[in-house]
Protein backbone atom coordinates (compact mmCIF):
# COMPACT_ATOMS: atom_id res chain seq x y z
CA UNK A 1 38.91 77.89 49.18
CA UNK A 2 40.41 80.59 50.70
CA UNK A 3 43.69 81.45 52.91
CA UNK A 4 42.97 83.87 55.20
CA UNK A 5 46.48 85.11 56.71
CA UNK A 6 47.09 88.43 58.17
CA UNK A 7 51.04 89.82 58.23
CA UNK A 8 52.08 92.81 60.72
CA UNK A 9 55.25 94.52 60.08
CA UNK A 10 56.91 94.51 63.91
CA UNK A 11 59.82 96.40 62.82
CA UNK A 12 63.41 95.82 62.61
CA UNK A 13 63.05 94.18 59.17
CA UNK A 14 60.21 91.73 61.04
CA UNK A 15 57.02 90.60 60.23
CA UNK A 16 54.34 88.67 62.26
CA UNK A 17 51.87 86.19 60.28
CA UNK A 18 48.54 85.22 61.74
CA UNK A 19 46.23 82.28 60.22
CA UNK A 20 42.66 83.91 60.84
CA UNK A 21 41.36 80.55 60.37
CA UNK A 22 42.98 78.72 63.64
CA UNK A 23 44.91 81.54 65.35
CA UNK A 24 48.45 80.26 64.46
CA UNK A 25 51.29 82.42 64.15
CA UNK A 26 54.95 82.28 62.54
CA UNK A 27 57.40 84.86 62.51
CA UNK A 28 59.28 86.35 59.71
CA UNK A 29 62.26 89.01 58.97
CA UNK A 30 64.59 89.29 55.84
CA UNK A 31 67.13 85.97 55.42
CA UNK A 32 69.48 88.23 53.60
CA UNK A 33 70.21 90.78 56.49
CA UNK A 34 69.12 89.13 60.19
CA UNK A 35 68.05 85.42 59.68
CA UNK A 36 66.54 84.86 63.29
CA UNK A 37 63.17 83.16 61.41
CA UNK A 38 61.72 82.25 58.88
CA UNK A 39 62.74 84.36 55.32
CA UNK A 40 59.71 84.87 52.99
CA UNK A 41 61.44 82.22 50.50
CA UNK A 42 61.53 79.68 53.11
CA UNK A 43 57.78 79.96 53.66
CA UNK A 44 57.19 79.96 50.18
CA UNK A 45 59.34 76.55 50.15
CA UNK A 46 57.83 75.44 53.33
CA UNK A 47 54.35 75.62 51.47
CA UNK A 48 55.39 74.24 48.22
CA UNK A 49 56.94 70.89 50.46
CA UNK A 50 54.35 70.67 52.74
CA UNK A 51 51.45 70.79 49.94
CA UNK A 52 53.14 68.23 48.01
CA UNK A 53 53.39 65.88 51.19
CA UNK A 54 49.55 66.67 51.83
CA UNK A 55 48.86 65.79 48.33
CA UNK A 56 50.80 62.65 48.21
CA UNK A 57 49.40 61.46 51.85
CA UNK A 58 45.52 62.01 51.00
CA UNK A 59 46.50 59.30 47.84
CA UNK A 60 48.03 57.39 49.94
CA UNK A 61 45.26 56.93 52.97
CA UNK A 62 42.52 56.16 50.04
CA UNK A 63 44.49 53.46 49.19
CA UNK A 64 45.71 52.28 52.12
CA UNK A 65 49.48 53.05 52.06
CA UNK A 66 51.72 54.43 54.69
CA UNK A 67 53.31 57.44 53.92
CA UNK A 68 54.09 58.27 57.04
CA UNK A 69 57.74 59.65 58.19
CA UNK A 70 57.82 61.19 54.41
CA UNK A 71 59.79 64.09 54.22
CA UNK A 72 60.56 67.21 51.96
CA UNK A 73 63.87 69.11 51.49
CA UNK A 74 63.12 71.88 49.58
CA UNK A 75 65.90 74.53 48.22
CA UNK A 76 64.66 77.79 46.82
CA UNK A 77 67.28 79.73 44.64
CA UNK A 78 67.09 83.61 44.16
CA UNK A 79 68.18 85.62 41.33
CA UNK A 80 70.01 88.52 41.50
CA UNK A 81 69.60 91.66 40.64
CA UNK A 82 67.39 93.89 39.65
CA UNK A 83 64.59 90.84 39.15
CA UNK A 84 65.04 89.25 42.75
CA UNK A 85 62.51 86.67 42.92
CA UNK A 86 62.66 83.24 43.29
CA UNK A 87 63.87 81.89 40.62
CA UNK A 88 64.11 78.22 41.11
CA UNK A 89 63.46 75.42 43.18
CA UNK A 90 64.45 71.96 43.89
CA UNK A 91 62.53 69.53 45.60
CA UNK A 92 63.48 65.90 47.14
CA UNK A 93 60.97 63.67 48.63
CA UNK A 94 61.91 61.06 50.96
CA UNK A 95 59.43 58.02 51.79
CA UNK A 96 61.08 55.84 54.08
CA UNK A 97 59.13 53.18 53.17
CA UNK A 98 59.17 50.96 50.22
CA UNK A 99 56.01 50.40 47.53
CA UNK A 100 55.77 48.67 44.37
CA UNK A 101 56.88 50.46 41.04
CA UNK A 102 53.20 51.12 40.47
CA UNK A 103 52.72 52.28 43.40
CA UNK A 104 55.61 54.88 43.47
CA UNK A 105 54.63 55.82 40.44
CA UNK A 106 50.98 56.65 42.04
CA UNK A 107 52.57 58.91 44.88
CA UNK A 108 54.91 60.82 42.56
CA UNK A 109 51.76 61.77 40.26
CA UNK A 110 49.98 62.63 43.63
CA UNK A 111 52.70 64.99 44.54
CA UNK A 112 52.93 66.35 41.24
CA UNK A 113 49.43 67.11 41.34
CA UNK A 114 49.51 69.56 44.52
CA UNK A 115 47.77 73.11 43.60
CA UNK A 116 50.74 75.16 45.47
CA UNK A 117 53.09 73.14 42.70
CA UNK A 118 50.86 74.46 39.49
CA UNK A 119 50.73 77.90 40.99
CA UNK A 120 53.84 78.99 40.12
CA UNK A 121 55.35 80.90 36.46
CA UNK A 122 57.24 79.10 33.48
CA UNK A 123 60.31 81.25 34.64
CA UNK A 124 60.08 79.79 38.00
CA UNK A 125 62.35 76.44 37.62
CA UNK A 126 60.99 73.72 39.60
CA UNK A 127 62.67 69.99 39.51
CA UNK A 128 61.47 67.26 42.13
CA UNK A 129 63.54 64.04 43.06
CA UNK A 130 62.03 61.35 44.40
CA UNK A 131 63.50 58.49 46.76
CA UNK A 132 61.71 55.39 48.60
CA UNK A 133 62.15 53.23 51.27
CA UNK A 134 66.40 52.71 51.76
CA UNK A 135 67.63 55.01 49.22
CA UNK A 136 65.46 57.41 50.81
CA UNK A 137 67.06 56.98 54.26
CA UNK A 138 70.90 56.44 52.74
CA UNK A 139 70.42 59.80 51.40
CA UNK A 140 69.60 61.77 54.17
């Protein structure tokens, strides 16, 4: 399967993203220096929580669990100088509903298993939290 996405540089430190698929656009520029959108990391961490979510909802509608209302924080870390990439990440999933212990365990291993999750380097430091129905609401 592939991503088809087509960036334009609009200037001023700006870039314009384009999903050839369904026509859908985001904007992008550099977090460090302007900030007005979305910085490359953020999209990266954008992707990361959103395929987890995916991964842990298409679980949950084969077995008949709601899911929905499930959220992702997602913090991505850079490292300095002169290797600036991203060099960690922390993830927190909120469901705000509660499931069994078995059933947890079944979303977190669902989440775990998202391809955007596996695509990333040993040196890239990735730790995921996980918190269910009232804990997951007392903590936001």
């Amino acid at each position: 399967m592939m991503s088809g996405v087509e960036v334009t540089y609009e200037g001023n430190q700006q870039c314009l993203a384009l999903d050839t698929r369904n026509g859908k656009r985001v904007a992008a520029d550099c977090s460090l220096t302007k900030g007005d959108e979305f910085g490359p990391e953020s999209l990266v961490a954008a992707g990361l929580g959103s395929c987890m979510l995916i991964s842990m909802s298409s679980f949950a509608d084969r077995h008949g669990l709601d899911v929905s209302g499930a959220r992702a924080d997602v913090n991505a870390s850079l490292g300095g100088k002169p290797d600036m990439r991203i060099a960690a990440l922390d993830v927190t999933i909120r469901v705000p509903k509660a499931f069994s212990k078995e059933e947890q365990a079944a979303l977190e291993k669902a989440a775990e298993a998202c391809p955007i999750k596996h695509s990333f380097g040993a040196e890239t430091k990735i730790s995921t939290h996980y918190a269910f129905g009232a804990s997951a609401t007392a903590a936001s």
